[in-house]
C-alpha atoms as a PDB file:
ATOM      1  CA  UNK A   1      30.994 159.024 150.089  1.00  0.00           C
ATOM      2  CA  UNK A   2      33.918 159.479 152.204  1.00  0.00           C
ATOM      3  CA  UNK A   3      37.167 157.272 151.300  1.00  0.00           C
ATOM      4  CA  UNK A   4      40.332 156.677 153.578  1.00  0.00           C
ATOM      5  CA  UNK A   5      42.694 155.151 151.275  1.00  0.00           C
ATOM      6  CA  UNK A   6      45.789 153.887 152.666  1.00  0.00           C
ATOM      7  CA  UNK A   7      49.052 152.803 150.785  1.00  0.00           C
ATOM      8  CA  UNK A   8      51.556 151.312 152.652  1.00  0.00           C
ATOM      9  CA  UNK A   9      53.980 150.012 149.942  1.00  0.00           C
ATOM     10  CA  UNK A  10      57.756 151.661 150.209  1.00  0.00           C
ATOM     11  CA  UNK A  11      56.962 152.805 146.498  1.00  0.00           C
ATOM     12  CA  UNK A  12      54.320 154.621 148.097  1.00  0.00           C
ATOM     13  CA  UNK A  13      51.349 155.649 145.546  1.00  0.00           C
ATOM     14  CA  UNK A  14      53.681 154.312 142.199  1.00  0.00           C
ATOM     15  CA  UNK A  15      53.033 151.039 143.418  1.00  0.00           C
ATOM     16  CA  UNK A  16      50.882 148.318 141.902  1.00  0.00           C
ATOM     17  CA  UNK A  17      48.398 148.070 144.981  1.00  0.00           C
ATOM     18  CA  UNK A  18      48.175 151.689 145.172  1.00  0.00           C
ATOM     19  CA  UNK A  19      47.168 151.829 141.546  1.00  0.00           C
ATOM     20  CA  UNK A  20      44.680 149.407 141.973  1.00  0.00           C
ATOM     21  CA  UNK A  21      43.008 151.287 144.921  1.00  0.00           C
ATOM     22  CA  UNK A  22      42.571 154.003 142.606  1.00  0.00           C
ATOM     23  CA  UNK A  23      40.972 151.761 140.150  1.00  0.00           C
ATOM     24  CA  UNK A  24      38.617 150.539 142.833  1.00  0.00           C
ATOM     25  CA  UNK A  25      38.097 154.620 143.711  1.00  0.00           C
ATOM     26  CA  UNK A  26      37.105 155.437 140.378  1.00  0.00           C
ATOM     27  CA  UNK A  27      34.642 152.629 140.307  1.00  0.00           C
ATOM     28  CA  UNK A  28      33.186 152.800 143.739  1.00  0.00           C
ATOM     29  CA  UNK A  29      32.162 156.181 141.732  1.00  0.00           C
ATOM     30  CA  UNK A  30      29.204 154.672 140.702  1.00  0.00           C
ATOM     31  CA  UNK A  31      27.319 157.741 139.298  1.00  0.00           C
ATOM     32  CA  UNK A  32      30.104 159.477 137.899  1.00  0.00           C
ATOM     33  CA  UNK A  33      29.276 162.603 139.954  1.00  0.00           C
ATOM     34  CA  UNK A  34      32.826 162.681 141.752  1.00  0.00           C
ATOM     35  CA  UNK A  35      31.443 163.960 144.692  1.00  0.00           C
ATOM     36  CA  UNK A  36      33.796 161.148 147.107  1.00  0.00           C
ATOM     37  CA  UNK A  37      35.618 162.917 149.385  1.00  0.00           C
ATOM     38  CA  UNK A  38      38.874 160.664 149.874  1.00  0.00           C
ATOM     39  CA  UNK A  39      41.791 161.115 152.248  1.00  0.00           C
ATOM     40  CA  UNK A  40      45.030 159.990 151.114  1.00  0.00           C
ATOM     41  CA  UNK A  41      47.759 158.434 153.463  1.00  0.00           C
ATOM     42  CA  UNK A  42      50.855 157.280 152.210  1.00  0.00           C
ATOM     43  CA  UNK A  43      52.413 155.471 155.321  1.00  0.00           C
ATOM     44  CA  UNK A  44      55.987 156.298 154.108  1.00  0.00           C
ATOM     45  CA  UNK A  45      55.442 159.880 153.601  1.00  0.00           C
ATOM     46  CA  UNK A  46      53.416 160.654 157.065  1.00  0.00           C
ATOM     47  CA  UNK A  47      55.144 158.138 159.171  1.00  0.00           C
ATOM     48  CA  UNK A  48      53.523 156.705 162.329  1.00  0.00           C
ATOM     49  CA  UNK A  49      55.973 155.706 165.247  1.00  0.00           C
ATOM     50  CA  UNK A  50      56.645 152.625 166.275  1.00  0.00           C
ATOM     51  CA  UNK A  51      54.265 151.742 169.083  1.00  0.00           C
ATOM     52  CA  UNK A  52      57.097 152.290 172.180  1.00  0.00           C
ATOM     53  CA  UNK A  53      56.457 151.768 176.301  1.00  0.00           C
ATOM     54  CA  UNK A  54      55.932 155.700 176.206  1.00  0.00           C
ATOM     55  CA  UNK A  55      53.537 156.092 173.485  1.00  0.00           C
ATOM     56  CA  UNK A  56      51.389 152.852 174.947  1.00  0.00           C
ATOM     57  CA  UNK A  57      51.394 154.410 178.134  1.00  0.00           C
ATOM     58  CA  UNK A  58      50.269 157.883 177.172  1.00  0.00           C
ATOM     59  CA  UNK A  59      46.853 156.077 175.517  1.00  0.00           C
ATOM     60  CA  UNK A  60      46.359 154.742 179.175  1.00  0.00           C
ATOM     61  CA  UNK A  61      46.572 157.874 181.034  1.00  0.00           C
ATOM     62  CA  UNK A  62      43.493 160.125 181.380  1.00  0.00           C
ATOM     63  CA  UNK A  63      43.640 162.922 179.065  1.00  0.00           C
ATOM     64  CA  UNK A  64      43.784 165.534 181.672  1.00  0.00           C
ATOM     65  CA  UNK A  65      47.309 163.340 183.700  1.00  0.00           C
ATOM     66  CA  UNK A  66      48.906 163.587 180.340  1.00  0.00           C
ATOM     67  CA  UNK A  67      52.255 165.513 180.277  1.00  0.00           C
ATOM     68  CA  UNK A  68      52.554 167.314 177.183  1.00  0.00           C
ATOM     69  CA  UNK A  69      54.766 164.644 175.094  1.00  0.00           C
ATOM     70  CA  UNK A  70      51.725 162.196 175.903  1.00  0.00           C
ATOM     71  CA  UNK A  71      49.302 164.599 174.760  1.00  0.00           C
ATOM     72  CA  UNK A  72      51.198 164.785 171.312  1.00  0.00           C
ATOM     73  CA  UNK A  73      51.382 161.139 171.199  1.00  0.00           C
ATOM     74  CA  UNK A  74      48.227 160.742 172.115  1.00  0.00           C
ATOM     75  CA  UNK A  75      47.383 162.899 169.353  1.00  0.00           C
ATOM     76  CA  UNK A  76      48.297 161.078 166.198  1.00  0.00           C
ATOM     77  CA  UNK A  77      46.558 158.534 167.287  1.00  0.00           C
ATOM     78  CA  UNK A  78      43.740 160.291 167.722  1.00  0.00           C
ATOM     79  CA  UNK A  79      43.691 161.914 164.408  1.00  0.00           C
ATOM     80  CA  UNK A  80      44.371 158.251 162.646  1.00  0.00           C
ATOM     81  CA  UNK A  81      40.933 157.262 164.155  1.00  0.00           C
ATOM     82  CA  UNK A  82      39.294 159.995 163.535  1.00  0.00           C
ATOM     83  CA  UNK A  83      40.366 159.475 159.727  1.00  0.00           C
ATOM     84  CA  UNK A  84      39.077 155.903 159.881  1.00  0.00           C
ATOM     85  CA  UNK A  85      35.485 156.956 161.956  1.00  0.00           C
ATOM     86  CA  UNK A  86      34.724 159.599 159.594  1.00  0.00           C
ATOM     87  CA  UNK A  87      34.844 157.378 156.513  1.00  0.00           C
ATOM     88  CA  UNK A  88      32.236 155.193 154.596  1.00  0.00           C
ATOM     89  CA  UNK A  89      34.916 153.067 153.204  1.00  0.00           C
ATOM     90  CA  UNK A  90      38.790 152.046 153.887  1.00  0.00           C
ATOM     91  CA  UNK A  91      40.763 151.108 151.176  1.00  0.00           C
ATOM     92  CA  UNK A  92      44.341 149.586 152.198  1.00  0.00           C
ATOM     93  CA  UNK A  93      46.911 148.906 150.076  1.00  0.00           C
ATOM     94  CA  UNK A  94      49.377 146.108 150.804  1.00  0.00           C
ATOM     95  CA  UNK A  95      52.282 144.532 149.335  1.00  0.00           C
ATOM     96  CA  UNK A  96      53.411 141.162 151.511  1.00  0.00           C
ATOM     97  CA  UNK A  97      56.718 141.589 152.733  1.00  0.00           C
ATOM     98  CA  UNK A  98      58.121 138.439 154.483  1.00  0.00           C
ATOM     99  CA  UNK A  99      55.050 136.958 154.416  1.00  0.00           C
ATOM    100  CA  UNK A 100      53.771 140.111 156.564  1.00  0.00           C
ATOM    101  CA  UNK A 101      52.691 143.269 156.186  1.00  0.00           C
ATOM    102  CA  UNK A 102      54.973 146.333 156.078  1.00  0.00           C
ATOM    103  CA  UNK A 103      55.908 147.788 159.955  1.00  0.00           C
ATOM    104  CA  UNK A 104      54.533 150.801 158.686  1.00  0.00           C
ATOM    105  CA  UNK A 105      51.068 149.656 158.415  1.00  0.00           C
ATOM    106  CA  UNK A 106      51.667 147.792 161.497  1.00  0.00           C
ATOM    107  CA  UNK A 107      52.276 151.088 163.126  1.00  0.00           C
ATOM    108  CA  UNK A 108      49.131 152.558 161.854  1.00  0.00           C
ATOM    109  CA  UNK A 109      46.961 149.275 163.470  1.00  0.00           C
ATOM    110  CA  UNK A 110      48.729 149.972 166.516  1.00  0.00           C
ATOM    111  CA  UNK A 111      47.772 153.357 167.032  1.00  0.00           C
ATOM    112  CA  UNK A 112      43.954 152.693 165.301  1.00  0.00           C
ATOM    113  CA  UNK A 113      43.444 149.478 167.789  1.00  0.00           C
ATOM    114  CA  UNK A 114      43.110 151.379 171.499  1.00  0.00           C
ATOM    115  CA  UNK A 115      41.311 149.948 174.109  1.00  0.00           C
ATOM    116  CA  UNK A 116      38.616 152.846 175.692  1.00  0.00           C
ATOM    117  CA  UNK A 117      38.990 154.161 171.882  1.00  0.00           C
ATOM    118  CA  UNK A 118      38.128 151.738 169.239  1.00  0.00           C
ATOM    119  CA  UNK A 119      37.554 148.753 171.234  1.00  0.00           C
ATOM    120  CA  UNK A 120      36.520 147.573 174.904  1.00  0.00           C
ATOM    121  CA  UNK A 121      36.867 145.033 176.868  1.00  0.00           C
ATOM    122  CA  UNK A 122      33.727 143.627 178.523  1.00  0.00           C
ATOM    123  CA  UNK A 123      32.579 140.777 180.710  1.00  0.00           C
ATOM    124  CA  UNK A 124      31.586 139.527 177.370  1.00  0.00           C
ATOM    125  CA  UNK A 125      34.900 139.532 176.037  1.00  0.00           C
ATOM    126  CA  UNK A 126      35.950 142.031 173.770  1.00  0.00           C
ATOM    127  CA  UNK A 127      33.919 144.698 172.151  1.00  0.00           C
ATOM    128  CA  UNK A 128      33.993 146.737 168.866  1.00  0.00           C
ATOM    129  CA  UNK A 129      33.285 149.983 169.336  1.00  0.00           C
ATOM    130  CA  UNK A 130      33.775 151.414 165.761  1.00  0.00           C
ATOM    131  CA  UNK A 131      31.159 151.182 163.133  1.00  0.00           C
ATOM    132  CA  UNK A 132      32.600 151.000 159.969  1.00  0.00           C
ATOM    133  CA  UNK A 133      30.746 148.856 156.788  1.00  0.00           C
ATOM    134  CA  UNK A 134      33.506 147.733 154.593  1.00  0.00           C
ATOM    135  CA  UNK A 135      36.911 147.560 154.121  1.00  0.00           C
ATOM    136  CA  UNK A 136      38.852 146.685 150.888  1.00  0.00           C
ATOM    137  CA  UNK A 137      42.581 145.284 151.050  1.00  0.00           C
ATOM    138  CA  UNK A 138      44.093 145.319 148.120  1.00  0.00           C
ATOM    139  CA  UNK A 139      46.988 142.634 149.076  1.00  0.00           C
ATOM    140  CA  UNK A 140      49.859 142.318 145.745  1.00  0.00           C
ATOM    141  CA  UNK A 141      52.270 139.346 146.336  1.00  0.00           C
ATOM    142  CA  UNK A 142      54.718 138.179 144.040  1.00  0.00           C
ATOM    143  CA  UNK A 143      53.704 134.377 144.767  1.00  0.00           C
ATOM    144  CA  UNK A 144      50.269 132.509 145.409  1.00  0.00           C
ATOM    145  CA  UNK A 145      49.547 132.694 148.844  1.00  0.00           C
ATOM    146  CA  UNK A 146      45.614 133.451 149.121  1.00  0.00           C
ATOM    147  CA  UNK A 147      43.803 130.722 151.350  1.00  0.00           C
ATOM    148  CA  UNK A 148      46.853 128.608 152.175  1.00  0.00           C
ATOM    149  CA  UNK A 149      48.571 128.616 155.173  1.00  0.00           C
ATOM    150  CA  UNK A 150      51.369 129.989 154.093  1.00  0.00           C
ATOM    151  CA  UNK A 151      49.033 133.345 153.622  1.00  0.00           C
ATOM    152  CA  UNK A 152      49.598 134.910 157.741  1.00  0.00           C
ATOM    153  CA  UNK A 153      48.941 138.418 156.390  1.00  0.00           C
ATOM    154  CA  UNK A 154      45.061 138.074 155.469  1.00  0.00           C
ATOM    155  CA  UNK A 155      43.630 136.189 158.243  1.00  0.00           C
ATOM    156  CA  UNK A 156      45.507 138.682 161.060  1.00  0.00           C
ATOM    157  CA  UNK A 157      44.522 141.804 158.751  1.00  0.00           C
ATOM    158  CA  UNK A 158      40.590 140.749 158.921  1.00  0.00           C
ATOM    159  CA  UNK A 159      40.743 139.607 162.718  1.00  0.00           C
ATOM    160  CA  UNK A 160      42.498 143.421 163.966  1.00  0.00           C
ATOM    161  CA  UNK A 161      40.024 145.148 161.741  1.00  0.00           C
ATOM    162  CA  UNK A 162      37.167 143.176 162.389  1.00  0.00           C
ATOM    163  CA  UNK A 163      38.214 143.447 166.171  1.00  0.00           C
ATOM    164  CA  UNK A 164      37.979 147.524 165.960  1.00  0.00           C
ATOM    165  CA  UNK A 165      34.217 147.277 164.492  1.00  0.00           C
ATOM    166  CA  UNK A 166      34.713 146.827 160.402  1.00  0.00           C
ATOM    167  CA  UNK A 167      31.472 144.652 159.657  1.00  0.00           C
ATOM    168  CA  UNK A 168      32.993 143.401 156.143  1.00  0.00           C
ATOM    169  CA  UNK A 169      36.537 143.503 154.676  1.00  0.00           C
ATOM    170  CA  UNK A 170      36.953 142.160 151.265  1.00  0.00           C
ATOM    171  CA  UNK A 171      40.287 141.150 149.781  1.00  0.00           C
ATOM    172  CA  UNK A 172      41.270 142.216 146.143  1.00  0.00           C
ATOM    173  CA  UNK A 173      44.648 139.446 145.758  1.00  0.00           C
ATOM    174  CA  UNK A 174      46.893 140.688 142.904  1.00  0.00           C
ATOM    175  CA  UNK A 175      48.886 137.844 143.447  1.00  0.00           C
ATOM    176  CA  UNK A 176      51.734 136.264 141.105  1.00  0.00           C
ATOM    177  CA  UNK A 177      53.293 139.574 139.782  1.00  0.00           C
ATOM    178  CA  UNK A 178      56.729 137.804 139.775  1.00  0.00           C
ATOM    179  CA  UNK A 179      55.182 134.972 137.451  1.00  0.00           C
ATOM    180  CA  UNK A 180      53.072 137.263 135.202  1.00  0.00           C
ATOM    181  CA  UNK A 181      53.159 140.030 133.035  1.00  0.00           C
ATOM    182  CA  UNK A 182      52.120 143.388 134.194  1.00  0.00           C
ATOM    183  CA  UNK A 183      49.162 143.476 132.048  1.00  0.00           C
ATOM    184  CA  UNK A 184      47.820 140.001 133.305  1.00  0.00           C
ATOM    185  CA  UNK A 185      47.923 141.100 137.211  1.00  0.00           C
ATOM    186  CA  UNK A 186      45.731 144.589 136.188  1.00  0.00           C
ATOM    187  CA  UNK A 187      43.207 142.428 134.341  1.00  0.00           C
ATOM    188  CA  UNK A 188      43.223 139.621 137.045  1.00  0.00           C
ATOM    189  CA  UNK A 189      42.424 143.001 139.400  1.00  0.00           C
ATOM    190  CA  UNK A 190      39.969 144.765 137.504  1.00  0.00           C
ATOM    191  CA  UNK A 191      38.145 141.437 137.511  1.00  0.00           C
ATOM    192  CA  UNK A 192      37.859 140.907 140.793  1.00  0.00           C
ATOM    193  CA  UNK A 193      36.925 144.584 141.639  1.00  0.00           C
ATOM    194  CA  UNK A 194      34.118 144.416 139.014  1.00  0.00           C
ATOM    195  CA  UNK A 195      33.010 140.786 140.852  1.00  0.00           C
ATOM    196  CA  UNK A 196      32.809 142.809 144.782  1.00  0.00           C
ATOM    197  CA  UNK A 197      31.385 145.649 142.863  1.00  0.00           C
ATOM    198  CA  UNK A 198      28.504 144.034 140.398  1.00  0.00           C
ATOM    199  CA  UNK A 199      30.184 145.881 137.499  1.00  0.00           C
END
């Protein structure tokens, strides 16, 4: 099984949804044979730019037009999907930040949601043109926001990834850790991973 995990919390992997993607690792580890092969990400460590005129325009020039700073821009980009094709199973890990996610991980859906690349646009309408199972988001708030309107992180992480060809993404909430204790928001977690996972 090959794992992307993705942690895009400024405390990088000390934070409490990075933890809990471990967790989820270790038990997606069904047979104990530790034979996953998982790529780590920390969004804060190996930064992705900020989507810019430049770097948008360099995914819309043929390959062989591109002047060399397109071809490098074009190249993380490239890499970042080929992270996410090559996997069985994302695993992003989210903290809400003013009721969004982090511009980091923003960054990273910018340069994983390309047109010719991951997606295409038909007479249909839109078409996915990855072909990834499942996703997990591990999303840690300090409030309750899950299925309320107030929650505009879930719903727009599930349409982009959806949109790019994930058949399933499944949300772990670790929500509340400002109102409980530490120990509470693991259980609460470990709960719900055992629910997605049949433990």
């Amino acid at each position: 099984m090959k794992v992307l995990h993705i942690d895009s919390s400024l405390q990088g992997n000390n934070s409490t949804s990075s933890k809990i993607a471990k967790k989820l690792i270790e038990k997606l580890d069904i047979d104990n044979t530790k034979q996953q092969q998982i790529t780590y990400r920390d969004l804060n460590v190996s930064q992705v730019p900020h989507l810019t005129d430049a770097i948008f325009n360099a995914f819309h020039t043929a390959e062989t037009e591109r002047t060399i700073e397109q071809q490098a821009a074009a190249a993380v980009s490239d890499q970042l999907i080929d992270e996410m094709s090559n996997s069985d199973v994302l695993i992003i890990a989210v903290p809400m930040y003013n009721f969004g996610v982090p511009s980091t991980l923003k960054s990273w859906i910018d340069h994983i949601a390309r047109a010719g690349k991951t997606f295409a646009y038909t007479a249909e309408g839109p078409k996915p043109l990855l072909k990834m199972p499942k996703t997990y988001v591990i999303a840690t708030r300090g409030g309750l926001y899950a299925n309320t309107p107030a929650d505009t992180q879930a719903p727009w992480l599930e349409q982009v990834l959806k949109f790019v060809g994930v058949q399933e993404v499944e949300f772990i909430f670790v929500e509340g850790m400002a109102m409980n204790s530490a120990d509470d928001v693991f259980n609460n977690a470990d709960t719900r991973i055992n629910e997605l996972l049949g433990a």
